[in-house]
Protein backbone atom coordinates (compact mmCIF):
# COMPACT_ATOMS: atom_id res chain seq x y z
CA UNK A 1 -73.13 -93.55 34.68
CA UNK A 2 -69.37 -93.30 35.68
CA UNK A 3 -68.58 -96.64 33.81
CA UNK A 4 -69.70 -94.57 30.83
CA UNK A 5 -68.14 -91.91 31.63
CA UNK A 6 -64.65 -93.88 32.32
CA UNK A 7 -65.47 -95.75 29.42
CA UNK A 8 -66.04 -92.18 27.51
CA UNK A 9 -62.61 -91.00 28.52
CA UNK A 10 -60.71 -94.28 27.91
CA UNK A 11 -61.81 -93.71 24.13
CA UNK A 12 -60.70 -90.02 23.82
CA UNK A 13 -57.72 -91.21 25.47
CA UNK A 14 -57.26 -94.08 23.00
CA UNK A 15 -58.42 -91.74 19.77
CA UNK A 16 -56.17 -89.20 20.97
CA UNK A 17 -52.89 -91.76 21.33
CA UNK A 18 -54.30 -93.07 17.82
CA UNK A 19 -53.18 -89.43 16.02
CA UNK A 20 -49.87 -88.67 15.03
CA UNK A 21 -47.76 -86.79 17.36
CA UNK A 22 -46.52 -83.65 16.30
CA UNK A 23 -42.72 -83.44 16.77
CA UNK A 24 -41.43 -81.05 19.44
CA UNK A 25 -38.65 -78.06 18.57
CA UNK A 26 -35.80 -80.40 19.10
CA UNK A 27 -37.10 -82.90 16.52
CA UNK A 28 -37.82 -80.49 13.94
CA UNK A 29 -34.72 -78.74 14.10
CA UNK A 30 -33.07 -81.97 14.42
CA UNK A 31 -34.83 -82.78 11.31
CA UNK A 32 -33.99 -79.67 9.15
CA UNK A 33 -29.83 -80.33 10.28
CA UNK A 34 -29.80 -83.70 9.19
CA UNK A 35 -31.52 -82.77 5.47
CA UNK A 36 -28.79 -80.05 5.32
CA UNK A 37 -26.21 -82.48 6.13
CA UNK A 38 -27.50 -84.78 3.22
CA UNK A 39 -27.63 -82.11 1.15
CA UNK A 40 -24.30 -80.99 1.93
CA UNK A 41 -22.92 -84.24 1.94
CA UNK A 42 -24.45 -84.91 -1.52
CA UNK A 43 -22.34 -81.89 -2.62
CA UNK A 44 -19.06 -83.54 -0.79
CA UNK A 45 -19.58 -86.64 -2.65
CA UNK A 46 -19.71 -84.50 -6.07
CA UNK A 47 -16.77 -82.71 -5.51
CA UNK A 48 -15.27 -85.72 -4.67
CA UNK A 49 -15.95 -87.76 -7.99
CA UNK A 50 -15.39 -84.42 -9.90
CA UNK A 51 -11.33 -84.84 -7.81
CA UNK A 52 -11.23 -88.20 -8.86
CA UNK A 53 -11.75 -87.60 -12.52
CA UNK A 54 -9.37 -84.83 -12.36
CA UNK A 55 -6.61 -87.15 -10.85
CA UNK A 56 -7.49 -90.15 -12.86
CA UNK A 57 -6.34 -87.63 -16.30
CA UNK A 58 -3.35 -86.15 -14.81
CA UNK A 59 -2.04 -89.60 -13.76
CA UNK A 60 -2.62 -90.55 -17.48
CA UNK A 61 -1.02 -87.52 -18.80
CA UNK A 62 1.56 -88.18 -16.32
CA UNK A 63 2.02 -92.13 -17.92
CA UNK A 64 1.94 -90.34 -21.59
CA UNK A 65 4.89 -87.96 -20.38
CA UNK A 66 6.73 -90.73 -18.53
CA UNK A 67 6.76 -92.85 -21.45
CA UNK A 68 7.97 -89.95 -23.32
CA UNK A 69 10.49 -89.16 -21.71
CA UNK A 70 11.78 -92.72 -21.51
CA UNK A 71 11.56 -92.63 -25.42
CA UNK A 72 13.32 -89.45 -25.61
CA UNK A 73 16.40 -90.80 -23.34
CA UNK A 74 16.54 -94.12 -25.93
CA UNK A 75 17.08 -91.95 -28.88
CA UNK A 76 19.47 -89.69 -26.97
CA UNK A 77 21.40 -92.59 -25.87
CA UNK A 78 20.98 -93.91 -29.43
CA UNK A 79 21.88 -91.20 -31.32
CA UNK A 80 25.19 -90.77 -28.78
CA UNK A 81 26.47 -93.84 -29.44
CA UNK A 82 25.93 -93.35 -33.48
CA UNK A 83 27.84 -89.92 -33.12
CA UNK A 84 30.30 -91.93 -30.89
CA UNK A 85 30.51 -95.07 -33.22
CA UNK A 86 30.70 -92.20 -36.05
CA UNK A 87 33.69 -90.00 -34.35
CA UNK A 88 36.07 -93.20 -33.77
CA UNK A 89 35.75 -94.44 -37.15
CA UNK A 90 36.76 -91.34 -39.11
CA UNK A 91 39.42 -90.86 -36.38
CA UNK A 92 40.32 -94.57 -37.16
CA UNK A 93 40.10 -93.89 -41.06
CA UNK A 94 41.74 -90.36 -40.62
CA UNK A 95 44.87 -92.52 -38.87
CA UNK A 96 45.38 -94.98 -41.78
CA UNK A 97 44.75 -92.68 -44.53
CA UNK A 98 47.51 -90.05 -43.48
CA UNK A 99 47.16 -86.92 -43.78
CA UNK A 100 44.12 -84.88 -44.66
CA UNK A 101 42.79 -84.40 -47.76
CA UNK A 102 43.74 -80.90 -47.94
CA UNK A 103 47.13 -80.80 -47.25
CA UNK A 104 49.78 -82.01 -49.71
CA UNK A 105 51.68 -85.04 -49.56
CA UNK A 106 54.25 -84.79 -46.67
CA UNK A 107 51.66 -84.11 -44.22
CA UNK A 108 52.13 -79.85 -44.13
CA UNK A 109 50.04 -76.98 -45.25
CA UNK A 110 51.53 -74.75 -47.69
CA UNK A 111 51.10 -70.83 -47.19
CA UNK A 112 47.97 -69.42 -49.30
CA UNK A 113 50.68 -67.36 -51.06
CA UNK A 114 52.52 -70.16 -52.40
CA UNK A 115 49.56 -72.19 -53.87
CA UNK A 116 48.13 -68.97 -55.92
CA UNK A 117 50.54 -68.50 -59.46
């Protein structure tokens, strides 16, 4: 009779062991931190990618202004050196032609009141 009975409590003991244990405080609460992590983590990595986009445009918009600036310097530089090129030839033309066009020959203006008759 108390080998049955041993035997008996050996399989409660075994059919017990067999069931899933339910998890203590610590576990659960454990539990609940580390989906709110996730979650919040989840929401890091979103804000993240969203940063990355955003950075990823202004660097191109950056390029775009960069090269447009650099354009914009070439025709300033360009159209300096036409204005310069410009300047020293009429001063060079203005030198070998004599004097202006609007002054008569000898090089000196007249008064207003001697050209009106």
């Amino acid at each position: 009779k108390r080998l049955q009975q041993s035997v008996k409590s050996l399989e409660s003991e075994l059919a017990s062991a067999r069931q899933p244990l339910a998890p203590c405080r610590q576990c659960t609460n454990a539990s609940a931190q580390l989906s709110a992590s996730g979650a919040a983590v989840t929401t890091l990595q979103a804000a993240v990618t969203t940063l990355e986009r955003q950075l990823a445009t202004q660097e191109s918009e950056a390029a775009d202004l960069r090269r447009a600036l650099k354009t914009a310097r070439q025709q300033a530089a360009a159209s300096a050196a036409d204005l310069a090129f410009h300047r020293s030839r009429d001063e060079t033309k203005g030198e070998k032609a004599g004097p202006p066009q609007n002054s008569p020959p000898g090089g000196k203006k007249e008064p207003a009141s001697a050209t009106r008759t």
